[in-house]
Protein backbone atom coordinates (compact mmCIF):
# COMPACT_ATOMS: atom_id res chain seq x y z
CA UNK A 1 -100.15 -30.49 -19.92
CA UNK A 2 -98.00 -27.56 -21.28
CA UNK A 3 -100.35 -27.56 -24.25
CA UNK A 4 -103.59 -27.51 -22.91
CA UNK A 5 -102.27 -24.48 -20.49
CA UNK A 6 -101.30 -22.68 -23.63
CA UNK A 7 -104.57 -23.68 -25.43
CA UNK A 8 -106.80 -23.49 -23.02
CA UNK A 9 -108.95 -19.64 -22.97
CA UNK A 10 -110.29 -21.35 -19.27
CA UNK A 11 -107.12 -19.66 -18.10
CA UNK A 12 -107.32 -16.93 -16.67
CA UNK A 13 -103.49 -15.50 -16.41
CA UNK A 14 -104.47 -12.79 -13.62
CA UNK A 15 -106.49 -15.50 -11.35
CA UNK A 16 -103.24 -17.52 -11.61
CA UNK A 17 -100.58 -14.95 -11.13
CA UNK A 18 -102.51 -13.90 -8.14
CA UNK A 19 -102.56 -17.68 -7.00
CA UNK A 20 -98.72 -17.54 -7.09
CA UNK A 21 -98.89 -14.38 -5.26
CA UNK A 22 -101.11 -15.46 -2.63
CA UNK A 23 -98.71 -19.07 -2.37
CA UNK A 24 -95.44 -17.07 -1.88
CA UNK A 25 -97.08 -14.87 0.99
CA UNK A 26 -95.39 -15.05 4.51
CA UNK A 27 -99.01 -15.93 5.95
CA UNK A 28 -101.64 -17.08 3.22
CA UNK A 29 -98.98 -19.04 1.77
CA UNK A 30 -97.13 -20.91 5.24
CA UNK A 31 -97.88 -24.20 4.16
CA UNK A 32 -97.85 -23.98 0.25
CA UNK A 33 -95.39 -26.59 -1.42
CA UNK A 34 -95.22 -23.10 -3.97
CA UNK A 35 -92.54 -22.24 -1.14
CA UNK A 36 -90.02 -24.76 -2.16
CA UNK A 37 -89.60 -23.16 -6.00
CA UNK A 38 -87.31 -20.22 -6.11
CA UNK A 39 -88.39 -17.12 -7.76
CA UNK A 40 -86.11 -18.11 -11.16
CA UNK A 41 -88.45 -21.04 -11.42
CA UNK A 42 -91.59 -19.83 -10.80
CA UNK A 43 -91.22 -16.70 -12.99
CA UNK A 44 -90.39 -19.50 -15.78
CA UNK A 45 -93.68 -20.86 -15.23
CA UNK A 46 -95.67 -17.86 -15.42
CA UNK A 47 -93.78 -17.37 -18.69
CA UNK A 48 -96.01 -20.48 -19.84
CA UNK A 49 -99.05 -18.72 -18.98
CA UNK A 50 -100.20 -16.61 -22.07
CA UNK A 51 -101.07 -13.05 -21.97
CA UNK A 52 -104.29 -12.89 -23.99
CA UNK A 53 -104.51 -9.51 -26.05
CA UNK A 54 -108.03 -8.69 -26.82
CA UNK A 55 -111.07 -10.54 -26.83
CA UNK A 56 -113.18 -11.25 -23.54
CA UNK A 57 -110.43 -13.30 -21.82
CA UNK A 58 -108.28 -10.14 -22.57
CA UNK A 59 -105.37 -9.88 -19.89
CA UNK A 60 -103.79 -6.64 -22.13
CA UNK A 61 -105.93 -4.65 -24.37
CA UNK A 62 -102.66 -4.19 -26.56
CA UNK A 63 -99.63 -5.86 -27.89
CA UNK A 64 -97.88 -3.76 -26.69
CA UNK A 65 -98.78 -3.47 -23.15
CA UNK A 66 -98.23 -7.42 -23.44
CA UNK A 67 -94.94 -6.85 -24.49
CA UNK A 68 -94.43 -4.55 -21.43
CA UNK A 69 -95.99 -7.25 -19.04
CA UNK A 70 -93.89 -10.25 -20.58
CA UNK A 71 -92.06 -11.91 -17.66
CA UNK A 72 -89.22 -13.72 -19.43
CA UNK A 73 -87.89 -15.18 -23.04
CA UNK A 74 -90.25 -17.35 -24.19
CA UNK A 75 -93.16 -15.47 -23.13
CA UNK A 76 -96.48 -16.54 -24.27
CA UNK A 77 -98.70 -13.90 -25.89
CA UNK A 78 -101.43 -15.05 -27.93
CA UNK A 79 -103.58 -11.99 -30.19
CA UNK A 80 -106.94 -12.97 -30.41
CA UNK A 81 -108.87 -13.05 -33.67
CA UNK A 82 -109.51 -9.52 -35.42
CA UNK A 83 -107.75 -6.75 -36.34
CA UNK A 84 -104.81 -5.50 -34.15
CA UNK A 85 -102.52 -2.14 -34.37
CA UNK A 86 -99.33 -3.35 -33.32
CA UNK A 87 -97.77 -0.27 -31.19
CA UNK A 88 -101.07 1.45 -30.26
CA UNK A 89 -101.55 2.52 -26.38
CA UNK A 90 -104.83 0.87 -24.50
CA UNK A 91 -107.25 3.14 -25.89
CA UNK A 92 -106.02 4.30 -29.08
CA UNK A 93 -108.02 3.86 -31.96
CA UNK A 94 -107.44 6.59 -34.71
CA UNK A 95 -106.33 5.31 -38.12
CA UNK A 96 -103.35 6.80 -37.83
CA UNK A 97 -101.54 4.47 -35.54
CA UNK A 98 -101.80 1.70 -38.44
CA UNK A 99 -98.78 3.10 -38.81
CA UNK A 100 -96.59 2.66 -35.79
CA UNK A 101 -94.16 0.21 -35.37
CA UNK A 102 -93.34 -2.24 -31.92
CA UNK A 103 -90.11 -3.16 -31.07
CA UNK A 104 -89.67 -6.84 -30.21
CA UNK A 105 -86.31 -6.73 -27.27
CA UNK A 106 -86.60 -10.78 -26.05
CA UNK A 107 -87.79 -13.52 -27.48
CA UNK A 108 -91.38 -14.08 -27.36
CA UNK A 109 -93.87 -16.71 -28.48
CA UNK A 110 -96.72 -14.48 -30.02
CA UNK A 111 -99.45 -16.52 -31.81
CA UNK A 112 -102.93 -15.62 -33.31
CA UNK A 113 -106.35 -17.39 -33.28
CA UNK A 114 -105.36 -20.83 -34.51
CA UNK A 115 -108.84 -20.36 -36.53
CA UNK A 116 -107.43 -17.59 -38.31
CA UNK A 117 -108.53 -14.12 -38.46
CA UNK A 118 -106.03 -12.35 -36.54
CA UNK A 119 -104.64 -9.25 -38.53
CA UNK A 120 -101.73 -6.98 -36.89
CA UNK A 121 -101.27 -3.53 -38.87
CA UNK A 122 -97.97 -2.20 -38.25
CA UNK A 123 -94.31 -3.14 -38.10
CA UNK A 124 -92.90 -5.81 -35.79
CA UNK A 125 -89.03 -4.72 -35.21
CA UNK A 126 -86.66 -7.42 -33.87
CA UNK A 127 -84.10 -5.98 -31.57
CA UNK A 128 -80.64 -7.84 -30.59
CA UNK A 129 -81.74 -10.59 -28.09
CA UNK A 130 -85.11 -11.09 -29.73
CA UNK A 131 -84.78 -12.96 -32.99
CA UNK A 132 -85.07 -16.57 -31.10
CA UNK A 133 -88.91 -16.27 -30.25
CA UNK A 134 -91.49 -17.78 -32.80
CA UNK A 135 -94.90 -16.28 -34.77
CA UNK A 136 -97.67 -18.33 -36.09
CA UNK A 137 -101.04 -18.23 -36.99
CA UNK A 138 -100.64 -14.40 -37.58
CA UNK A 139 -101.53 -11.76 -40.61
CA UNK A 140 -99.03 -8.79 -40.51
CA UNK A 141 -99.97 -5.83 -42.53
């Protein structure tokens, strides 16, 4: 199942995070077996749940506002195919910011389009704490 979650574009990462939300509410969620988890354990889940960056199933328009909106280590955030500016703000598109750099401060599982095609232009900088996580299926210029 893990796979297919992380696989899967059918996932919508807001829909479900508002799921949990709804689940953990006093009211909406009274009779939710959600209630059962502790908050360690359910953040650990949503860790599963990738953060798209890009693309129509988008849920950050940057890597790093994913980075900012990663939940714990091990962090799913998968770039989808094209070309990418690694520490660019939502909005940003000069040619100038090809030259930025992103630190990297936990480990993160950040993947591109299995297809290929996925292109970051930058530096990635691994910070103490952050040289655990895994890349694949990425170009880094």
């Amino acid at each position: 199942m893990l796979a297919t979650i992380n696989e899967s574009p059918a996932w919508h990462r807001k829909e479900v995070v508002l799921a949990f939300a709804m689940a953990s509410h006093p009211r909406l969620g009274a009779e939710s077996p959600l209630n059962v988890l502790d908050g360690d354990l359910l953040r650990e889940v949503l860790t599963l749940l990738p953060i798209v960056v890009g693309g129509p199933d988008g849920t950050a328009f940057t890597l790093k506002e994913a980075m900012e909106m990663a939940l714990g280590d091990g962090q799913v955030i998968s770039v989808s195919k094209g070309e990418h500016i690694v520490g660019s703000n939502p909005g940003q598109l000069d040619d100038t910011s090809g030259l930025t750099s992103l630190q990297i401060t936990r480990p993160v599982r950040l993947t591109g389009d299995p297809a290929g095609g996925t292109v970051l232009r930058g530096m990635l900088e691994l910070v103490d704490g952050a040289t655990s996580g895994s890349i694949s299926h990425l170009t880094i210029h």
